[in-house]
C-alpha atoms as a PDB file:
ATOM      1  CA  UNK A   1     101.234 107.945 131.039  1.00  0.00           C
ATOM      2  CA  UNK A   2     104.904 108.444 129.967  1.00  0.00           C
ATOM      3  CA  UNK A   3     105.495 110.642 127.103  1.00  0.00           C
ATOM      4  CA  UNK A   4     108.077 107.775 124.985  1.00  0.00           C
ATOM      5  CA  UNK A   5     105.612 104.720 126.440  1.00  0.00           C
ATOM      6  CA  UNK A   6     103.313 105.872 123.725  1.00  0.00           C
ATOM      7  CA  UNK A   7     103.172 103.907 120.777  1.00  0.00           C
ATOM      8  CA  UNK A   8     102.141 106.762 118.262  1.00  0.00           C
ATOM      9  CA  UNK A   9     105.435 109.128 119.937  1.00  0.00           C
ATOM     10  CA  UNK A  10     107.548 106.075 119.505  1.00  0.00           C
ATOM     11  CA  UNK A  11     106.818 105.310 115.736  1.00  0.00           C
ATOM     12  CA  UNK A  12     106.933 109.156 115.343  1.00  0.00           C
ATOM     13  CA  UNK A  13     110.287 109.208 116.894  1.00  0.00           C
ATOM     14  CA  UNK A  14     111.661 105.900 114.918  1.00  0.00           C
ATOM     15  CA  UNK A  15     110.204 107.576 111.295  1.00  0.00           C
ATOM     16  CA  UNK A  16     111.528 111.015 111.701  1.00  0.00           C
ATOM     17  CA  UNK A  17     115.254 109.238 112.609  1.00  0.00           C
ATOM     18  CA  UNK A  18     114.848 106.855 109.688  1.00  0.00           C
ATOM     19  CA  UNK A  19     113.484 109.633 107.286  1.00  0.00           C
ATOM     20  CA  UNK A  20     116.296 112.262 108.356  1.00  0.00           C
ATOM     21  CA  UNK A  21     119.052 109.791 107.749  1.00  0.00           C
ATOM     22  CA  UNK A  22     118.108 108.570 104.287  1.00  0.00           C
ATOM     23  CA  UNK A  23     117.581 112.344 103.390  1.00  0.00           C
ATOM     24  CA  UNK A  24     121.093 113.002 104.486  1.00  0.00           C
ATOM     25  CA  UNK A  25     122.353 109.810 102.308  1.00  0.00           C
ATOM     26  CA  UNK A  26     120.112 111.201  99.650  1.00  0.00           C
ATOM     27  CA  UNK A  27     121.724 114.599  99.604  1.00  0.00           C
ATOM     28  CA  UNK A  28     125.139 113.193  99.982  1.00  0.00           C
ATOM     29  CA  UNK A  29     124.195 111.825  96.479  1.00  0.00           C
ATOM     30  CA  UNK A  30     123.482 114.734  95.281  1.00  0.00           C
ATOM     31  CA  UNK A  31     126.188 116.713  96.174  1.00  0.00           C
ATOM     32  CA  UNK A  32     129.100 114.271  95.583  1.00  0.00           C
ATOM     33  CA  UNK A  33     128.077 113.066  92.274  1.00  0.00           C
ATOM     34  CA  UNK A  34     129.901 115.446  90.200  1.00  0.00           C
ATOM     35  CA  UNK A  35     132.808 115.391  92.272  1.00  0.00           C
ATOM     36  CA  UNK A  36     132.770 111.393  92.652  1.00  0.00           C
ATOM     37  CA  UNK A  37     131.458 110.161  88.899  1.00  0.00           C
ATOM     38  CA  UNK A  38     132.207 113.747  87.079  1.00  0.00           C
ATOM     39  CA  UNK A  39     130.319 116.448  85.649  1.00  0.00           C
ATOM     40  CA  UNK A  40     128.899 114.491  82.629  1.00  0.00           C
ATOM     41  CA  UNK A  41     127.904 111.303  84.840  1.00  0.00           C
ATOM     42  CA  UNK A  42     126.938 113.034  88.294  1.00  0.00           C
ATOM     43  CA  UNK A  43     124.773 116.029  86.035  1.00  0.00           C
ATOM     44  CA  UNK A  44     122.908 113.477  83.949  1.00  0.00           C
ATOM     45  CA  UNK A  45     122.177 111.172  87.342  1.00  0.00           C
ATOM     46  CA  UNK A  46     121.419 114.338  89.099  1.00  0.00           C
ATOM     47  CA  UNK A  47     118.820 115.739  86.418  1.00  0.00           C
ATOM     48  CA  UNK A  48     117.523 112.077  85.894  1.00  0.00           C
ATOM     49  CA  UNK A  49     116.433 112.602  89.381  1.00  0.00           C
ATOM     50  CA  UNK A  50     114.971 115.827  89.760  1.00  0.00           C
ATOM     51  CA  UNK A  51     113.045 115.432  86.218  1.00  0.00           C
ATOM     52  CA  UNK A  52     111.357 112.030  87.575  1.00  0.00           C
ATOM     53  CA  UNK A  53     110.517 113.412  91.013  1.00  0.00           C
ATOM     54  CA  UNK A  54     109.120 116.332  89.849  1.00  0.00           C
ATOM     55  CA  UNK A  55     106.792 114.122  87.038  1.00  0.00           C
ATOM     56  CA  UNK A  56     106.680 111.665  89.700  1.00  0.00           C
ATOM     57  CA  UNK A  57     105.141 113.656  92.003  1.00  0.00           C
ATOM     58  CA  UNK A  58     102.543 114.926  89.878  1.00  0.00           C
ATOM     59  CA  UNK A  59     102.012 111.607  87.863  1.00  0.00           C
ATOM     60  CA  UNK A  60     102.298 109.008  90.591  1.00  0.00           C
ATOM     61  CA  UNK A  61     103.054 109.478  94.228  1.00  0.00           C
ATOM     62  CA  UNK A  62      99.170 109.876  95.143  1.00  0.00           C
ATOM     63  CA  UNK A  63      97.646 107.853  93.255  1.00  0.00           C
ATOM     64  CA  UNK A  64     100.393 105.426  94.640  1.00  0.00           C
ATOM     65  CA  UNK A  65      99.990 106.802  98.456  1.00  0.00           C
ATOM     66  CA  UNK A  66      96.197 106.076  98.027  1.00  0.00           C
ATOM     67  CA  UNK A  67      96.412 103.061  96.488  1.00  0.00           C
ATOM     68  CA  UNK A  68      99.051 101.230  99.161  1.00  0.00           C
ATOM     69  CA  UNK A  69      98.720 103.054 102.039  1.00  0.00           C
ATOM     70  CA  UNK A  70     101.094 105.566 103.606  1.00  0.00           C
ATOM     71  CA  UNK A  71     103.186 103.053 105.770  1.00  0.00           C
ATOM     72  CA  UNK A  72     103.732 100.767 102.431  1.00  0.00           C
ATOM     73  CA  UNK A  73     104.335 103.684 100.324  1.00  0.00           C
ATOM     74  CA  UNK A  74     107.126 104.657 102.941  1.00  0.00           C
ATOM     75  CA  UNK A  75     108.815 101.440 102.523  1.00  0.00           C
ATOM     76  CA  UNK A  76     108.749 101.534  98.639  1.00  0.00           C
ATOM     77  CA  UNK A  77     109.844 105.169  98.655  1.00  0.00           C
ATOM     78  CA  UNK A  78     113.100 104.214 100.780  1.00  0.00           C
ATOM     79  CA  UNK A  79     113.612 100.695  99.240  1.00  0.00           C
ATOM     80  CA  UNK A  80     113.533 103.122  95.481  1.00  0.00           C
ATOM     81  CA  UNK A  81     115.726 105.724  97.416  1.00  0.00           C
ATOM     82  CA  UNK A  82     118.110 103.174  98.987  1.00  0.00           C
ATOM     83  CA  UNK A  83     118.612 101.987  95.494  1.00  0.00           C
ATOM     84  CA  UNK A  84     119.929 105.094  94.381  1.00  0.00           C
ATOM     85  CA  UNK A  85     122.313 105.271  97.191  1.00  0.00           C
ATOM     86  CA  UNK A  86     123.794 101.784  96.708  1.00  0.00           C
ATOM     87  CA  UNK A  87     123.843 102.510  92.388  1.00  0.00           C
ATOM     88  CA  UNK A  88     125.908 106.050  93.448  1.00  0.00           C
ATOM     89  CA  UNK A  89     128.422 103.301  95.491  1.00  0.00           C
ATOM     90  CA  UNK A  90     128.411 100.611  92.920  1.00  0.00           C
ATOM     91  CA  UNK A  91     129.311 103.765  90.326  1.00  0.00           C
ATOM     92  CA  UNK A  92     132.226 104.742  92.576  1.00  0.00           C
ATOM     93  CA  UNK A  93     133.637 101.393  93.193  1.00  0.00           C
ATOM     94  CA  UNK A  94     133.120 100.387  89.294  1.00  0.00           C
ATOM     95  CA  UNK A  95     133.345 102.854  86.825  1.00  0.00           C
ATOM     96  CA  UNK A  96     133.026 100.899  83.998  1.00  0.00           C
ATOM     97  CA  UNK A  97     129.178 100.198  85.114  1.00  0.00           C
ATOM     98  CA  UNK A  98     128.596 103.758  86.421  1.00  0.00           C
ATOM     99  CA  UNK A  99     127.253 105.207  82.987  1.00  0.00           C
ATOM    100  CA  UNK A 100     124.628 102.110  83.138  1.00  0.00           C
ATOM    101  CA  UNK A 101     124.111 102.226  86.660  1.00  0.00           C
ATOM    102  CA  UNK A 102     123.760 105.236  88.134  1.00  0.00           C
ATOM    103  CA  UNK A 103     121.310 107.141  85.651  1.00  0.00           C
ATOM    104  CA  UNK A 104     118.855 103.662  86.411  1.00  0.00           C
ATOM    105  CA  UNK A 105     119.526 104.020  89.945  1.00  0.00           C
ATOM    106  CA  UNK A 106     118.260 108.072  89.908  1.00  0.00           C
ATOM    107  CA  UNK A 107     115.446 107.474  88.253  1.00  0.00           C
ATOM    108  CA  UNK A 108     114.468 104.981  90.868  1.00  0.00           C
ATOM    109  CA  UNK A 109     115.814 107.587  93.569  1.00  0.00           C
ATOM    110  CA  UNK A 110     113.362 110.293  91.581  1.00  0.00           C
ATOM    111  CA  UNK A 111     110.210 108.100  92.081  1.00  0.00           C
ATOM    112  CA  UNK A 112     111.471 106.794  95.271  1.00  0.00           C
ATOM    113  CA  UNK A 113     111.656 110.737  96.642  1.00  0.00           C
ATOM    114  CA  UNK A 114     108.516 111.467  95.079  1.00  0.00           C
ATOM    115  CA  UNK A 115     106.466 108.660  96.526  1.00  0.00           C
ATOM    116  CA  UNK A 116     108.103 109.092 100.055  1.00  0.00           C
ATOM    117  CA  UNK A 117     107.844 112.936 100.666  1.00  0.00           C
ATOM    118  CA  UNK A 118     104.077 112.100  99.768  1.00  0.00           C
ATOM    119  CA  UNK A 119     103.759 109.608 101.803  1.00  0.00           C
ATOM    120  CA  UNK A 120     105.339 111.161 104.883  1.00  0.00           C
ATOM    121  CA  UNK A 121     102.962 113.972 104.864  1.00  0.00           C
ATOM    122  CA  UNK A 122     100.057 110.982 105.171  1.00  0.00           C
ATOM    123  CA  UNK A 123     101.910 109.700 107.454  1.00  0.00           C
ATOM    124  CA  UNK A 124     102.896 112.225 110.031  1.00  0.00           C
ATOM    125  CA  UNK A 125      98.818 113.112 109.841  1.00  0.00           C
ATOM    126  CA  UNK A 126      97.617 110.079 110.604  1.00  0.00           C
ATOM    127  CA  UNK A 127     100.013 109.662 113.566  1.00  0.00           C
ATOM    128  CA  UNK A 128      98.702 113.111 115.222  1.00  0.00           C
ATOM    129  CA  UNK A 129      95.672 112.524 114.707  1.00  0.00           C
ATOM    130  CA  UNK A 130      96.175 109.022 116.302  1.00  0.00           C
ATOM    131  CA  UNK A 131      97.720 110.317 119.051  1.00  0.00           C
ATOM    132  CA  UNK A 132      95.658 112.924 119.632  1.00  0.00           C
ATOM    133  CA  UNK A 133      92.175 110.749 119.657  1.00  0.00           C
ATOM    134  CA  UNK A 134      94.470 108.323 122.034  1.00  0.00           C
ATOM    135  CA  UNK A 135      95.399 111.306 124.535  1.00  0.00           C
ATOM    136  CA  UNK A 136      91.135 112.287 123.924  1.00  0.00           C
ATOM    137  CA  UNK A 137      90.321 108.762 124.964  1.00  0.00           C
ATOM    138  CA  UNK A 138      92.621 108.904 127.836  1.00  0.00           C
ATOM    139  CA  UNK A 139      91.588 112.241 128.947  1.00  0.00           C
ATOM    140  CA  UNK A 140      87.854 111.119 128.558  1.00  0.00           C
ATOM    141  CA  UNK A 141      88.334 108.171 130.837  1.00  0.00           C
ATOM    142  CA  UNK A 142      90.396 109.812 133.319  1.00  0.00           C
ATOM    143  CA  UNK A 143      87.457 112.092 134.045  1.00  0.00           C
ATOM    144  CA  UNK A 144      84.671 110.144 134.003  1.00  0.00           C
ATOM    145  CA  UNK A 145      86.701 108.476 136.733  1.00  0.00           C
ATOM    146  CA  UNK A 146      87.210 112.036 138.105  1.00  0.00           C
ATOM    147  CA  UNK A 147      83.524 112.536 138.125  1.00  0.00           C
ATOM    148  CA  UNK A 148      82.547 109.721 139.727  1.00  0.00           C
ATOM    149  CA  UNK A 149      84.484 110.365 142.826  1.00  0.00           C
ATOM    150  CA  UNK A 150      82.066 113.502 143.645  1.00  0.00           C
ATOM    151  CA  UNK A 151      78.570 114.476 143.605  1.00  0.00           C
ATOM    152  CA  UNK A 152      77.014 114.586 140.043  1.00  0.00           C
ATOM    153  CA  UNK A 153      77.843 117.727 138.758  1.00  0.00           C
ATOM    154  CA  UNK A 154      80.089 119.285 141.250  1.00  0.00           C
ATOM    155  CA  UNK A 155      82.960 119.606 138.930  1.00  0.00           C
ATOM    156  CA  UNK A 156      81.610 118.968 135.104  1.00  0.00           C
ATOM    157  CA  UNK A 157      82.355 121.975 134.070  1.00  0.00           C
ATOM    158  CA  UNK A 158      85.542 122.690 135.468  1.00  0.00           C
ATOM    159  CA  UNK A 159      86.767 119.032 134.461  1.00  0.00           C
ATOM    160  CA  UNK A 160      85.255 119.515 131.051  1.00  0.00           C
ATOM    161  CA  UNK A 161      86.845 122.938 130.194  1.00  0.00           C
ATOM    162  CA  UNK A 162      90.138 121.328 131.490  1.00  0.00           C
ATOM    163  CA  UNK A 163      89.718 118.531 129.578  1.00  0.00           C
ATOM    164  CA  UNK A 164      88.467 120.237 126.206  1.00  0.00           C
ATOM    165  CA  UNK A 165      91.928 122.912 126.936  1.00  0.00           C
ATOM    166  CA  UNK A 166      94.098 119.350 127.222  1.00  0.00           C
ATOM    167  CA  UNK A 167      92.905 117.650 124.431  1.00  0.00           C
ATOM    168  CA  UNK A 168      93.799 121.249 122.427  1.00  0.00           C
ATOM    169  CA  UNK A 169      96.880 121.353 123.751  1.00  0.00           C
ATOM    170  CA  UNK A 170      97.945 117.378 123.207  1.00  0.00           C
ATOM    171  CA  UNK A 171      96.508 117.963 119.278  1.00  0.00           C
ATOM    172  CA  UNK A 172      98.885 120.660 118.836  1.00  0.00           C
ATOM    173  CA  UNK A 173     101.626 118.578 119.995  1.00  0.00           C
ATOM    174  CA  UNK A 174     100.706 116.006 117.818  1.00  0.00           C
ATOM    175  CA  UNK A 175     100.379 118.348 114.765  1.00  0.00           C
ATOM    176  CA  UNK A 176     104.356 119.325 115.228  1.00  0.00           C
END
């Protein structure tokens, strides 16, 4: 089996690109908004955000995680932090509006960080361990099919100390 035919390395793959690329738009926030909306504006979005992921993340994000589900906490953590990214680009454009909409938008970005770094962490688990049961099943099958080809017993415990070594080895890839 091909490494990127696997569904669980494919939706790893798609996540970690999606993930990395809202972080970066995330800390592009963060960093521009004094220079973009000034020290006043960008400061009080900035601390708006930090303050509600931090009570967020004790408050909410788990109880939210376990309540949805990590893949439906991941899109309401992104939808919350892709709010924040379009209120820091309304604020730029309009800056009239920015003292209304960008301290909204961060706290939405707060609670939208705090429920997605939790529910990445779920996430990323569930998908090794996935994988890894998939690559057990897979190893299991291929040597039964092994076995069956010679006497009973010739090989079991070569094949199964191979197997048990493989199925260590594709669990730690999984866990990275």
């Amino acid at each position: 089996m091909q490494l990127m035919s696997d569904p669980h390395v494919h939706n790893f793959l798609l996540f970690s690109c999606c993930f990395s690329a809202l972080n970066g738009a995330i800390t592009g926030v963060v960093m521009y908004a004094d220079v973009f909306l000034g020290p006043i504006l960008g400061g009080q979005g900035n601390f708006l955000s930090f303050m509600t992921y931090a009570f967020s993340s004790l408050l909410v994000a788990d109880a939210y995680v376990s309540l949805w589900g990590a893949r439906d906490s991941l899109l309401c953590g992104m939808l919350l932090c892709c709010i924040n990214v379009a209120g820091f680009c309304i604020s730029t454009a309009c800056p009239s509006a920015g003292a209304v909409v960008f301290p909204l938008c961060s706290v939405c970005g707060g609670t939208g960080s705090a429920i997605l770094w939790t529910a990445q962490g779920v996430y990323y688990s569930q998908n090794a361990a996935a994988y890894a049961s998939r690559q057990s099943e897979l190893s299991v099958s291929s040597r039964n099919g092994a076995d069956t080809d010679y006497a009973a017993g010739e090989c079991t415990s070569t094949s199964t100390s191979t197997s048990r070594s493989h199925l260590h080895a594709n669990a730690l890839f999984a866990s990275l």
